[in-house]
Protein backbone atom coordinates (compact mmCIF):
# COMPACT_ATOMS: atom_id res chain seq x y z
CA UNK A 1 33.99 -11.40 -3.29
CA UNK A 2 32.31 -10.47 -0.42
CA UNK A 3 29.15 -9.08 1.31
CA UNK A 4 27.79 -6.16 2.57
CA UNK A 5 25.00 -6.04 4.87
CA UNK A 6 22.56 -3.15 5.67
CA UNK A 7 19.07 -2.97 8.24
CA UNK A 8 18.65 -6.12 10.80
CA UNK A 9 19.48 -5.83 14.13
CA UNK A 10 22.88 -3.92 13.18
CA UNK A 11 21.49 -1.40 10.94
CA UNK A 12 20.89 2.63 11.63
CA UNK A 13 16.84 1.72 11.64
CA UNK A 14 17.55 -0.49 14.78
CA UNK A 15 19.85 1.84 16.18
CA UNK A 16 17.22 4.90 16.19
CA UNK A 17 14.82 2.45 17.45
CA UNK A 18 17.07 2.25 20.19
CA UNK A 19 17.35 5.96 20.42
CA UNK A 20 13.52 6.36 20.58
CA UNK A 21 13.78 3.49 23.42
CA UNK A 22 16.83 5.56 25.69
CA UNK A 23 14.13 8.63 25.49
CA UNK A 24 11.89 6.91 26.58
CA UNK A 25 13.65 5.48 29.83
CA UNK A 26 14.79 9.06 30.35
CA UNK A 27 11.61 10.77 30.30
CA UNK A 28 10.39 7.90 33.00
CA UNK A 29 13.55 8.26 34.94
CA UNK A 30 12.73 12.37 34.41
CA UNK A 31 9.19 11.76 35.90
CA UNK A 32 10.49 9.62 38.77
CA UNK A 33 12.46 11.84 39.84
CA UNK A 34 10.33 14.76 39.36
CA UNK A 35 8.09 13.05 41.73
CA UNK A 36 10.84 12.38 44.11
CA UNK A 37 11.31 16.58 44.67
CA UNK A 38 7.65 17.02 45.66
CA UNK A 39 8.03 14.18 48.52
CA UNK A 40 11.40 16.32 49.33
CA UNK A 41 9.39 19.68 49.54
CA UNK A 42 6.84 18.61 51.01
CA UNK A 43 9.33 18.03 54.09
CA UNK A 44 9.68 21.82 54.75
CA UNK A 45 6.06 22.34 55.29
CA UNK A 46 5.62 19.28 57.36
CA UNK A 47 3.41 20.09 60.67
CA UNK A 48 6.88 19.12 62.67
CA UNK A 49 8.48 21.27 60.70
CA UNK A 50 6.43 24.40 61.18
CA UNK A 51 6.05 23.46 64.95
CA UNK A 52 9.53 23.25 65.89
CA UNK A 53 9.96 26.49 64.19
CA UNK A 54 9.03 28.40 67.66
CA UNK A 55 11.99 25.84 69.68
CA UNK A 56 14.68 25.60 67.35
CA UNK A 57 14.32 27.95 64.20
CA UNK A 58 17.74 27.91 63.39
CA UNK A 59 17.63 24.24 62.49
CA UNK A 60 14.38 24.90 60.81
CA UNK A 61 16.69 27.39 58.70
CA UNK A 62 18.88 24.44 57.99
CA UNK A 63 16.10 22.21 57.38
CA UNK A 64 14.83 24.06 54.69
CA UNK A 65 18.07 25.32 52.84
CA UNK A 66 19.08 21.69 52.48
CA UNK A 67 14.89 20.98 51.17
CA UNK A 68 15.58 24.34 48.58
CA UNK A 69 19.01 22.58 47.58
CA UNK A 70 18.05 19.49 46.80
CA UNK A 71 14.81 20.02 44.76
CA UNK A 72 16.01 23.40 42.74
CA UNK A 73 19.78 24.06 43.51
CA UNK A 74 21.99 23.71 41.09
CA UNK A 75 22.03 19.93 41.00
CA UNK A 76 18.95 19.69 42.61
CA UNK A 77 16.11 16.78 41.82
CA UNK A 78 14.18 19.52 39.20
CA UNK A 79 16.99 20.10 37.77
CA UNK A 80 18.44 16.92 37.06
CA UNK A 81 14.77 15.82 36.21
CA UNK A 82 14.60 18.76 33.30
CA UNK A 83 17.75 17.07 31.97
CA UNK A 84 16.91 14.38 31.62
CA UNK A 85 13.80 15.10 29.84
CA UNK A 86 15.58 17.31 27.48
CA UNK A 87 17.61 14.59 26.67
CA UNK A 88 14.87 12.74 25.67
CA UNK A 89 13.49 15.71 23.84
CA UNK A 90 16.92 15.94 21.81
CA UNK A 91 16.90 12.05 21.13
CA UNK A 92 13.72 12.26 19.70
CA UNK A 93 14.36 15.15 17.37
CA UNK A 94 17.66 12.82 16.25
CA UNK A 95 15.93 9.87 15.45
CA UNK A 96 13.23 12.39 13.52
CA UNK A 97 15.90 14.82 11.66
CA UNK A 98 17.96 11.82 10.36
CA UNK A 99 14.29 9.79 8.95
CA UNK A 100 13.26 13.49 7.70
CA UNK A 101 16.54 13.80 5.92
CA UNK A 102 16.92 10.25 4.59
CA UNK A 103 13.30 10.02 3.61
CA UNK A 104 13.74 14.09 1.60
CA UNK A 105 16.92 12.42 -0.12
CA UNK A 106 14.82 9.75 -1.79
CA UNK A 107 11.96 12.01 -2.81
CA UNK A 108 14.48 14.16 -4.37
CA UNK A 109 16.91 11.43 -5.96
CA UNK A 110 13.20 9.98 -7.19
CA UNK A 111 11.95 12.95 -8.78
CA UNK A 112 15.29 13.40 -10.34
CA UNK A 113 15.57 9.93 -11.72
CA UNK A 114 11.61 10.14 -12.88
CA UNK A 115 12.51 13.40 -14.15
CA UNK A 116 15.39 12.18 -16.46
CA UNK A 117 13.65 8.97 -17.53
CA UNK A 118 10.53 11.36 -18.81
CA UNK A 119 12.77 13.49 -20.59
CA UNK A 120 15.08 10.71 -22.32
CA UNK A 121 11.82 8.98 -23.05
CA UNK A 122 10.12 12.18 -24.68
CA UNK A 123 13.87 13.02 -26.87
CA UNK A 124 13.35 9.14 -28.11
CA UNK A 125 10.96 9.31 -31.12
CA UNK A 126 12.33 12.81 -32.30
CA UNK A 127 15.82 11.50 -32.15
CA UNK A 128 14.27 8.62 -34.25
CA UNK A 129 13.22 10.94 -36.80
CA UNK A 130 16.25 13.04 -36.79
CA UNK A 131 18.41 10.03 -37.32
CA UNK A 132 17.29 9.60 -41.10
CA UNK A 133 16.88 5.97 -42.81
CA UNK A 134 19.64 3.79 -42.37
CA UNK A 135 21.25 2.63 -45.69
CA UNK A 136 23.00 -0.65 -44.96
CA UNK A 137 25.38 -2.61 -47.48
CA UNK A 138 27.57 -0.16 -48.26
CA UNK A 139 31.27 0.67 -46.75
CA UNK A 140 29.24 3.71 -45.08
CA UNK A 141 26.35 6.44 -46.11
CA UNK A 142 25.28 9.72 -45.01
CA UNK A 143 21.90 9.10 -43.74
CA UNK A 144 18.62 11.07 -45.28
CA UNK A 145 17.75 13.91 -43.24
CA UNK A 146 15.78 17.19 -42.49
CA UNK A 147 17.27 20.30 -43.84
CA UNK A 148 19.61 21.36 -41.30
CA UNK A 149 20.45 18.53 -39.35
CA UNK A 150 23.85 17.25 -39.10
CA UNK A 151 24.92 14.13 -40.99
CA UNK A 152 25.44 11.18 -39.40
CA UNK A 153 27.69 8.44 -40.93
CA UNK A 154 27.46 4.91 -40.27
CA UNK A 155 30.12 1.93 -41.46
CA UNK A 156 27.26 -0.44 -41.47
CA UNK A 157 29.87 -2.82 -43.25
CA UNK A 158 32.35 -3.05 -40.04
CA UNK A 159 29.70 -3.36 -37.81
CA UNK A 160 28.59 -6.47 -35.61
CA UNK A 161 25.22 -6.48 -34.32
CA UNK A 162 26.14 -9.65 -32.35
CA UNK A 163 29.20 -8.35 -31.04
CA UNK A 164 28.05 -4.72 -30.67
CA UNK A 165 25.36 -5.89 -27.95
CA UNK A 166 27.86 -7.86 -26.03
CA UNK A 167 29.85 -5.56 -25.50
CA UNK A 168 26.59 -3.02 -24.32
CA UNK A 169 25.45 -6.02 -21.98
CA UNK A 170 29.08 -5.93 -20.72
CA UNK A 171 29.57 -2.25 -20.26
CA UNK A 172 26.16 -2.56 -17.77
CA UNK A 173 27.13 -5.77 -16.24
CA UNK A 174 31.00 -3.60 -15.39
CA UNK A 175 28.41 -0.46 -14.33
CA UNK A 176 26.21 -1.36 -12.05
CA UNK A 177 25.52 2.19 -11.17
CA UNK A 178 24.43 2.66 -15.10
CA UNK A 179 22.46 -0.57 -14.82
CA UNK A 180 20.32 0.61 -11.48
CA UNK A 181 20.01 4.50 -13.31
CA UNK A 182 18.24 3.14 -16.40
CA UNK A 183 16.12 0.51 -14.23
CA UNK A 184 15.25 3.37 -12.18
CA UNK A 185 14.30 5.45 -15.18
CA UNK A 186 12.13 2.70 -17.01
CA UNK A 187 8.37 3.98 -15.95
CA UNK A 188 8.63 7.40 -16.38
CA UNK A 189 10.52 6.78 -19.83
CA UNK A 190 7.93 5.15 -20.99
CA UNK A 191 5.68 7.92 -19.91
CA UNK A 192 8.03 10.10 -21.82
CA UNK A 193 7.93 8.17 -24.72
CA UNK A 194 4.27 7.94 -25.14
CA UNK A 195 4.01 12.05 -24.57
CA UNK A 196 6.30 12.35 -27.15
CA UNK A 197 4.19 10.08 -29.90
CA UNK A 198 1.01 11.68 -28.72
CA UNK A 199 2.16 15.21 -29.32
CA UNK A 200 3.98 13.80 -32.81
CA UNK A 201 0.52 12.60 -33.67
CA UNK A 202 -2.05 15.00 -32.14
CA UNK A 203 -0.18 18.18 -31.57
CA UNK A 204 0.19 19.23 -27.55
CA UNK A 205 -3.31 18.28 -27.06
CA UNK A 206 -2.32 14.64 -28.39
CA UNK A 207 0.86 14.60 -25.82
CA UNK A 208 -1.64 14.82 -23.07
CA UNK A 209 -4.37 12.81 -24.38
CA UNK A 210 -2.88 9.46 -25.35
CA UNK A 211 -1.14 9.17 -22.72
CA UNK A 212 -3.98 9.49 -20.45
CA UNK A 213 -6.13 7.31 -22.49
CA UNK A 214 -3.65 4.49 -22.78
CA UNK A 215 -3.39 4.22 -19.07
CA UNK A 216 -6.67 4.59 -17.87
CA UNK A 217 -5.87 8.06 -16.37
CA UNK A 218 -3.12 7.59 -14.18
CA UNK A 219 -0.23 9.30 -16.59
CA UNK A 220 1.64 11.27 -15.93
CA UNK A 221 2.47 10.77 -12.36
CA UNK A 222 5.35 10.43 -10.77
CA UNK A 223 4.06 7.18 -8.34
CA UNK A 224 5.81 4.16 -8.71
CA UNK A 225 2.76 1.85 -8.65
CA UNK A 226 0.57 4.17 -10.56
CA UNK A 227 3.29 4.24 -13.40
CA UNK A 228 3.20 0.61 -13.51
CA UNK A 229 -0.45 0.24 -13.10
CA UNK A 230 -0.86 2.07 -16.41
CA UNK A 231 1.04 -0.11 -18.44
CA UNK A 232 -1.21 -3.00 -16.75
CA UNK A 233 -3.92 -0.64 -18.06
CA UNK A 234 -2.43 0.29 -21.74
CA UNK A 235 -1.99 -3.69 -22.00
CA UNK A 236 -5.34 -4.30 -20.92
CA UNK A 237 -6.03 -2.36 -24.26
CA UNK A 238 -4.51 -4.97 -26.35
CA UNK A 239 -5.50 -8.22 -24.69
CA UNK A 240 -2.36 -8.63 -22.76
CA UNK A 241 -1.57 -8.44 -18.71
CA UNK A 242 -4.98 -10.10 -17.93
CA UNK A 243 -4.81 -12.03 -14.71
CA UNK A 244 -7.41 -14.43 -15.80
CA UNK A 245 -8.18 -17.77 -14.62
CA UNK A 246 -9.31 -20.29 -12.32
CA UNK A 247 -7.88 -21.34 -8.79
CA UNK A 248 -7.32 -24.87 -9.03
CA UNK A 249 -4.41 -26.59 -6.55
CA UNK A 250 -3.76 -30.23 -6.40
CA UNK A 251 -1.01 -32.17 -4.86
CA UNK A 252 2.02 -32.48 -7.40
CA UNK A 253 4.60 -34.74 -5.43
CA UNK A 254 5.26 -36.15 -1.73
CA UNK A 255 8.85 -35.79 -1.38
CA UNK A 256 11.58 -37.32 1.17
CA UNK A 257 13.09 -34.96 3.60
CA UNK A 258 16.32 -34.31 2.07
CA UNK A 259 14.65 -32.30 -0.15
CA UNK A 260 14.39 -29.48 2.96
CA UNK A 261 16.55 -26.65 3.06
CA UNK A 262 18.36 -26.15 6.21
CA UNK A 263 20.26 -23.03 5.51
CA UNK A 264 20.05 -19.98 3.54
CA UNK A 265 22.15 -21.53 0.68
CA UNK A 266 20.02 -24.37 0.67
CA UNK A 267 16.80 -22.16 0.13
CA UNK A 268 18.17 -20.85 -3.42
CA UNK A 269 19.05 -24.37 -4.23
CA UNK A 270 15.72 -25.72 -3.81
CA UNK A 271 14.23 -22.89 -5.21
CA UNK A 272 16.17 -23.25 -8.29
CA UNK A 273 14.52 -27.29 -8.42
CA UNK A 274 10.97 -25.39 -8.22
CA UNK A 275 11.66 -23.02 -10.81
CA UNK A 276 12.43 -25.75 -12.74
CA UNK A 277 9.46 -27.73 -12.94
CA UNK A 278 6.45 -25.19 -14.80
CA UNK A 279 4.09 -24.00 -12.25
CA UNK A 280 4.91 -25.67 -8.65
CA UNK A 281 4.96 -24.22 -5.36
CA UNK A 282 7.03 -26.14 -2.23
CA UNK A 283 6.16 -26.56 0.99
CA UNK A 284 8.20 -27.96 3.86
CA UNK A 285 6.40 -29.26 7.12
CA UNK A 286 8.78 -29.22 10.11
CA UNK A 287 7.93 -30.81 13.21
CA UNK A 288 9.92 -30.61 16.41
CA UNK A 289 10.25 -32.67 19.26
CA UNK A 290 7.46 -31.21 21.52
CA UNK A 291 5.39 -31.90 18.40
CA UNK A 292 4.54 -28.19 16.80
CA UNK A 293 4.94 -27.48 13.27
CA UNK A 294 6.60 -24.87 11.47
CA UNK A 295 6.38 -24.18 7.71
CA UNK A 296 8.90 -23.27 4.84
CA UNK A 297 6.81 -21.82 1.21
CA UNK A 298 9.06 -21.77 -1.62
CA UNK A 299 7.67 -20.28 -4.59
CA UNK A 300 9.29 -19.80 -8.16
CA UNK A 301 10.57 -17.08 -10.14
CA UNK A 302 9.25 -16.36 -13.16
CA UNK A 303 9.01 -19.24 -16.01
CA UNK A 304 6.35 -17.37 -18.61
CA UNK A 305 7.48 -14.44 -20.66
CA UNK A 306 4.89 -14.06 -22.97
CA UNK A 307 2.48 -11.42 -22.19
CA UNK A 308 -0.74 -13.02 -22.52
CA UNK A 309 -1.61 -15.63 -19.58
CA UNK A 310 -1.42 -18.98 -20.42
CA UNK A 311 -2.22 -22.28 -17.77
CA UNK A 312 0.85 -21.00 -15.75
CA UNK A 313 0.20 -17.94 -13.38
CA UNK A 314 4.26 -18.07 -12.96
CA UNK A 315 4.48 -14.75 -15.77
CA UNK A 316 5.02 -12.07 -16.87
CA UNK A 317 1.17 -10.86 -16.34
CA UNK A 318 1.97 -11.48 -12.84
CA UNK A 319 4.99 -9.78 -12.72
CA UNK A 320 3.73 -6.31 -13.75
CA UNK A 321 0.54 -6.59 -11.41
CA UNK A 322 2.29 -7.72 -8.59
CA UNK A 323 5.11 -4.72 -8.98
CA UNK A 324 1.53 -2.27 -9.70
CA UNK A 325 0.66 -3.19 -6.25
CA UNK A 326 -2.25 -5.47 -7.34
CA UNK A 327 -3.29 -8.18 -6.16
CA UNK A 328 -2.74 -11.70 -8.71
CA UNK A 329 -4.26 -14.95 -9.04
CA UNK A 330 -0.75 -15.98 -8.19
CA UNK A 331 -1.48 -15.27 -3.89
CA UNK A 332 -4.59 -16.82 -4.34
CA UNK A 333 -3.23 -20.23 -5.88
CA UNK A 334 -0.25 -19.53 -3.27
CA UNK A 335 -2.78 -19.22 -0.33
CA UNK A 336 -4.99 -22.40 -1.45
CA UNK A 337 -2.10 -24.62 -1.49
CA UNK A 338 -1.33 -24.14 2.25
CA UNK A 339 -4.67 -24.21 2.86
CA UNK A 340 -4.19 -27.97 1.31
CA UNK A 341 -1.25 -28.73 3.23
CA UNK A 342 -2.95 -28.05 6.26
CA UNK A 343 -1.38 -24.81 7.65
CA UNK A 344 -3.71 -23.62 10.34
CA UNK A 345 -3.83 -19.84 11.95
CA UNK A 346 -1.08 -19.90 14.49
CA UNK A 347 1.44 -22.21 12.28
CA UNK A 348 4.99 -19.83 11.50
CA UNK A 349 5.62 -19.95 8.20
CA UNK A 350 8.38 -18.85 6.57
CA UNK A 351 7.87 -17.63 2.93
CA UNK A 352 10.74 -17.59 0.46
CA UNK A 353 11.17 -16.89 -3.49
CA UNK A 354 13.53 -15.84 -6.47
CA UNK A 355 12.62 -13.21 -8.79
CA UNK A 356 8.85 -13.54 -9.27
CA UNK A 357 8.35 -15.96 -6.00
CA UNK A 358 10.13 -13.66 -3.98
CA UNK A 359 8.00 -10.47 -4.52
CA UNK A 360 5.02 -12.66 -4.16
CA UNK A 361 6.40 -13.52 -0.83
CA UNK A 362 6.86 -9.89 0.22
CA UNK A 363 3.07 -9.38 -1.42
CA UNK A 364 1.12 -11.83 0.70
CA UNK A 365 3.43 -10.88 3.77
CA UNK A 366 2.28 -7.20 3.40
CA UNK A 367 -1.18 -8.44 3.08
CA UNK A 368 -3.59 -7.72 6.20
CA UNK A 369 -6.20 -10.49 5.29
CA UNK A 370 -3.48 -13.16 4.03
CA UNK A 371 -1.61 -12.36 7.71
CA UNK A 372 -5.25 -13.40 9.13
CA UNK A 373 -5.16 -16.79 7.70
CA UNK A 374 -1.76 -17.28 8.28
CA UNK A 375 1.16 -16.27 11.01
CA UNK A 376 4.04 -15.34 8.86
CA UNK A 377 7.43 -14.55 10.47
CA UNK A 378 9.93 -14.67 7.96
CA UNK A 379 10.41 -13.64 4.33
CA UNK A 380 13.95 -14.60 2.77
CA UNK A 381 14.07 -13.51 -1.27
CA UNK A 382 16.84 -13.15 -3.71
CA UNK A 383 16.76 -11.05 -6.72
CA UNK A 384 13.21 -9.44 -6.16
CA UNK A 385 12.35 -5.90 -6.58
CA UNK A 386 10.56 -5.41 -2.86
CA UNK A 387 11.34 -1.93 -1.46
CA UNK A 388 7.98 -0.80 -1.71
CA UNK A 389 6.13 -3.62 -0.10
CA UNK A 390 4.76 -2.43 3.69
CA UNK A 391 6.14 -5.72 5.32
CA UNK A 392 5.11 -5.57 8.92
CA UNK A 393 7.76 -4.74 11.53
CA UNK A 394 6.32 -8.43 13.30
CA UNK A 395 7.51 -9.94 9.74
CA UNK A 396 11.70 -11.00 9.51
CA UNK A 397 13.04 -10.34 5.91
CA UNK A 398 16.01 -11.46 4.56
CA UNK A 399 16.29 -9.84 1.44
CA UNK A 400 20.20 -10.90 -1.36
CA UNK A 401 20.64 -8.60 -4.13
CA UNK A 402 23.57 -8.96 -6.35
CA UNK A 403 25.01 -5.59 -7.33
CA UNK A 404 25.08 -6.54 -11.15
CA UNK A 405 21.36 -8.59 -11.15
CA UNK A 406 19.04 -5.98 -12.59
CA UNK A 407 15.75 -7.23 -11.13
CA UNK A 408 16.16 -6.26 -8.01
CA UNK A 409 16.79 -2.33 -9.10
CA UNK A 410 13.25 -2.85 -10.98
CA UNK A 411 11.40 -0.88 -7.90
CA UNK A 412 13.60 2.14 -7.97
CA UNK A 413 14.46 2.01 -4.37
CA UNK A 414 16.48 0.93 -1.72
CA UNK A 415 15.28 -1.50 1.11
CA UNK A 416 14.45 -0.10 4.05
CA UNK A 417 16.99 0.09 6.88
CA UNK A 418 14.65 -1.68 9.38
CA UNK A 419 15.94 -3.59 12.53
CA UNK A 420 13.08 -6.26 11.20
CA UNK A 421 14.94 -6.05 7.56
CA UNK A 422 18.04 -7.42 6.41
CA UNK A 423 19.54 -6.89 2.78
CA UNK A 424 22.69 -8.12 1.90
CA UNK A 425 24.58 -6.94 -1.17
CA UNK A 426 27.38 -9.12 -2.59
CA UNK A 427 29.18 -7.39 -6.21
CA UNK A 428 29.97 -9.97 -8.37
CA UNK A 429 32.89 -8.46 -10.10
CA UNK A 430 33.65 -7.19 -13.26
CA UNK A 431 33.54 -9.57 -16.43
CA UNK A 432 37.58 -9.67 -16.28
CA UNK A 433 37.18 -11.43 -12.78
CA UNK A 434 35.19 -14.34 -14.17
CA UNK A 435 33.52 -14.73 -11.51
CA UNK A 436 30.88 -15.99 -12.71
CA UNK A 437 30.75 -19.21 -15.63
CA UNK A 438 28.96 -16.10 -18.15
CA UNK A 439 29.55 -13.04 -16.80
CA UNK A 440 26.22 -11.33 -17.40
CA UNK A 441 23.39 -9.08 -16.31
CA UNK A 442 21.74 -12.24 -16.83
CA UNK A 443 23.43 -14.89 -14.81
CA UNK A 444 23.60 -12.44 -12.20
CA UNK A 445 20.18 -12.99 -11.71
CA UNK A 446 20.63 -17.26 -11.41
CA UNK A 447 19.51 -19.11 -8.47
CA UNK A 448 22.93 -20.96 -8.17
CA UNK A 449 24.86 -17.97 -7.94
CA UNK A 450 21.89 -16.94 -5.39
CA UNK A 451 22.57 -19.91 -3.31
CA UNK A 452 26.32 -18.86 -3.39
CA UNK A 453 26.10 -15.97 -1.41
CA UNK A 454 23.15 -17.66 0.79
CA UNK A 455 25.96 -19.53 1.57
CA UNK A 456 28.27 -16.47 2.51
CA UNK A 457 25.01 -15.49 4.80
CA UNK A 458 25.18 -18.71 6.47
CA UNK A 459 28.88 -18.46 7.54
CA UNK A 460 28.75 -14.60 8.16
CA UNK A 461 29.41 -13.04 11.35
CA UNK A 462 27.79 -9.79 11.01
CA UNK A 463 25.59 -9.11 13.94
CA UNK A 464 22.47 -8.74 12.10
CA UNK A 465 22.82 -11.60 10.35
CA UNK A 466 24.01 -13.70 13.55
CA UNK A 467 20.36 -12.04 14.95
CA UNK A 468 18.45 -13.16 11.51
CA UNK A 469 19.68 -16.54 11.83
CA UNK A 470 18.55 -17.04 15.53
CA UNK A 471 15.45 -15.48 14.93
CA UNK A 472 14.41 -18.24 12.58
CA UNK A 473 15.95 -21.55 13.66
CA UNK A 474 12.41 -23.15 13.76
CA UNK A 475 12.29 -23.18 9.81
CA UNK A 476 15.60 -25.38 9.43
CA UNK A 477 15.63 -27.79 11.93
CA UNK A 478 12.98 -30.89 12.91
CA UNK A 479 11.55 -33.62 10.84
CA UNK A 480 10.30 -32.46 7.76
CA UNK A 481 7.84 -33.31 5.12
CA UNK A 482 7.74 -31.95 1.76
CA UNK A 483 5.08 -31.46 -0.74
CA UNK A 484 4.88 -29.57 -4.10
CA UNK A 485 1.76 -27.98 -5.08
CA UNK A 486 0.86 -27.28 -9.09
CA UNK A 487 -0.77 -24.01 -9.54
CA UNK A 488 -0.86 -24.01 -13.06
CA UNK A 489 -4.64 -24.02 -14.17
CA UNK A 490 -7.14 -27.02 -13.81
């Protein structure tokens, strides 16, 4: 299988960059010569001029036809001045129409999607209802129902739960396009869903009220982070999604050099050895000849699922209030342990993560006061929902989604097609292809198979990727050092 690529130095961001820069040369090349026709005029009123006007007028005559020609004949200096401008004018007004147009697709494809999500969500409990009680045990039974509703017959007896929801995890992992739509749809479903219970308990007044109440007062909207932030909210409710705890960093383990990653497939590898030890954080000094150092962070994926924060910040609680565009005690443990390892303003540093580690990357990178402490240049992730971060256009991303790994759909967007941004795209195949050891939504989402199609980055020849990978040299060569950091609390 291979890869696509989108954004980087290749991609239609760069290229109306590069229409922006053309109008710009031709509106200075437009002034220039602008300039140009008034030193040309000025010729036919020069005192010689008007002097010899009396001896010779004739070649006066001359004189000044040739001045009229050349400044405002037909391909005289004003004219090919006003060209050149309004090329410049009509460059502009490309680069503008197609981000107008792109960025009006989105909003629309967004509202649709929220749309749908808030209306499957709101059908949910009623459809509950309508269903009737199962009876199971028997070769089949018509189900207990309101007066007027169909029947709906089940053959509980044939039916395998185990088998049933392979098959449903297949069907997704075959659709990708069904796996992104329902990602897409998951915060204004919920939304939908809680409508619908409030107006089942409290009447219409009840389908505004609890859902305002459980959020804090940011449902219903139709913003990303806001939809997320209430559930951080609702959960707040019930003792979960607290991001509670102490900052406390100490030195883990000093290990050899080999354990450095020198290529793009070598990143996902390591990052898989951090995810595997709880609550850890990597970072790789590299010095070069002239003595300088460069630095590599590697931080994990997620390792905690349960919903209430533990000793390890690596969870779910992070999770949510990183993707409600809050900031986590995660980038604070993150920030302390280079602080530790002796990153000083000025240093590069190159910040990488999986999953979890990866949208903390694109977090602290979007950060104004973490960017003060520290000169990031490069963010590589794989599998992490980070369309919505504002990474700097100073800031290199790297960004590997695989088309059937559903974390990555989580922000219901598309990357940006930035010259600064790369995102490459690799589809996995369909479970018949066996591609994978399990074909599944869920080892779609694996480091190794990550570190697979880092490698297919690191042998591409696709010119933004040729570009990415000279742009950040610095983090994979030189002597290195490497240190892992615990994070989990003191």
């Amino acid at each position: 299988m291979s890869i696509s690529v989108s954004g980087g130095a290749g991609g239609m961001g760069a290229r109306l960059q590069d229409l922006r820069s053309e109008a710009g040369l031709l509106d200075a090349a437009g002034d220039d010569v602008r300039r140009w026709s008034g030193s040309v005029a000025a010729v036919a009123v020069h005192p010689d001029v008007t002097v010899a006007t009396l001896l010779c007028p004739g070649e006066v005559a001359a004189v000044a036809g040739s001045v009229a020609a050349a400044t405002i004949g037909a391909n005289g200096l004003l004219v090919v001045s006003t060209r050149l401008e309004g090329t410049a004018v009509v460059l502009r007004a490309s680069a503008t129409t197609y981000e107008f147009v792109d960025a009006t697709q989105r909003r629309v494809l967004e509202a649709l999607q929220s749309a749908a999500g808030f209306t499957l969500g709101a059908a949910l409990p009623f459809l509950a209802i309508g269903g009737g009680v199962v009876l199971l045990g028997g070769a089949g039974a018509v189900l207990a129902r309101p007066a007027g509703w169909p029947a709906l017959v089940i053959l509980a007896r044939d039916v395998d739960p185990a088998a049933l929801g392979r098959a449903g995890m297949d069907g997704l992992y075959d659709n990708p396009w069904l796996l992104e739509s329902l990602t897409r749809m998951a915060p204004s479903l919920v939304q939908g869903t809680t409508w619908s219970l409030g107006t089942l308990l409290g009447g219409p007044a009840g389908g505004l009220a609890l859902p305002f109440a459980l959020s804090g007062g940011a449902w219903p909207t139709g913003r990303y982070e806001d939809a997320v932030g209430g559930l951080v909210n609702a959960g707040g409710l019930f003792g979960v999604f607290q991001d509670t705890g102490a900052v406390g960093v100490t030195l883990s383990d000093r290990l050899d050099g080999s354990f450095a990653p020198r290529s793009v497939a070598e990143v996902f590898e390591q990052q898989g050895a951090v995810g595997s030890d709880e609550g850890k954080v990597q970072i790789v000094q590299l010095t070069s000849t002239d003595g300088s150092s460069s630095y590599v962070v590697q931080i994990p994926g997620t390792q905690e699922w349960a919903p209430t924060r533990g000793d390890n910040p690596v969870d779910l609680t992070t999770n949510v209030r990183l993707m409600a565009g809050r900031s986590t005690l995660m980038q604070q443990q993150v920030a302390e342990a280079m602080r530790q390892a002796g990153i000083h303003p000025g240093d590069p540093v190159m910040l990488t993560g999986h999953s979890q580690g990866g949208i903390t990357a694109a977090a602290l990178a979007s950060d104004p006061a973490f960017r003060q402490q520290f000169t990031v240049q490069s963010v590589v992730t794989g599998g992490s929902p980070i369309a919505r971060f504002d990474i700097p256009d100073s800031v290199s991303v790297l960004s590997l989604e695989h088309d059937q790994d559903a974390v990555p759909m989580l922000e219901g967007r598309e990357n940006p097609d930035r010259a600064n941004w790369v995102t490459v795209e690799r589809d996995l195949g369909t479970v018949r292809d066996g591609v994978l050891p399990q074909a599944s939504v869920g080892a779609a989402h694996g480091t190794g198979v990550y570190a697979e199609t880092g490698a297919m980055v690191d042998r591409s020849d696709d010119p933004s990727v040729r570009a990415w990978r000279e742009g950040v040299e610095q983090f994979f060569t030189g002597d290195a050092t490497v240190t892992r950091w615990d994070v989990t609390a003191p």
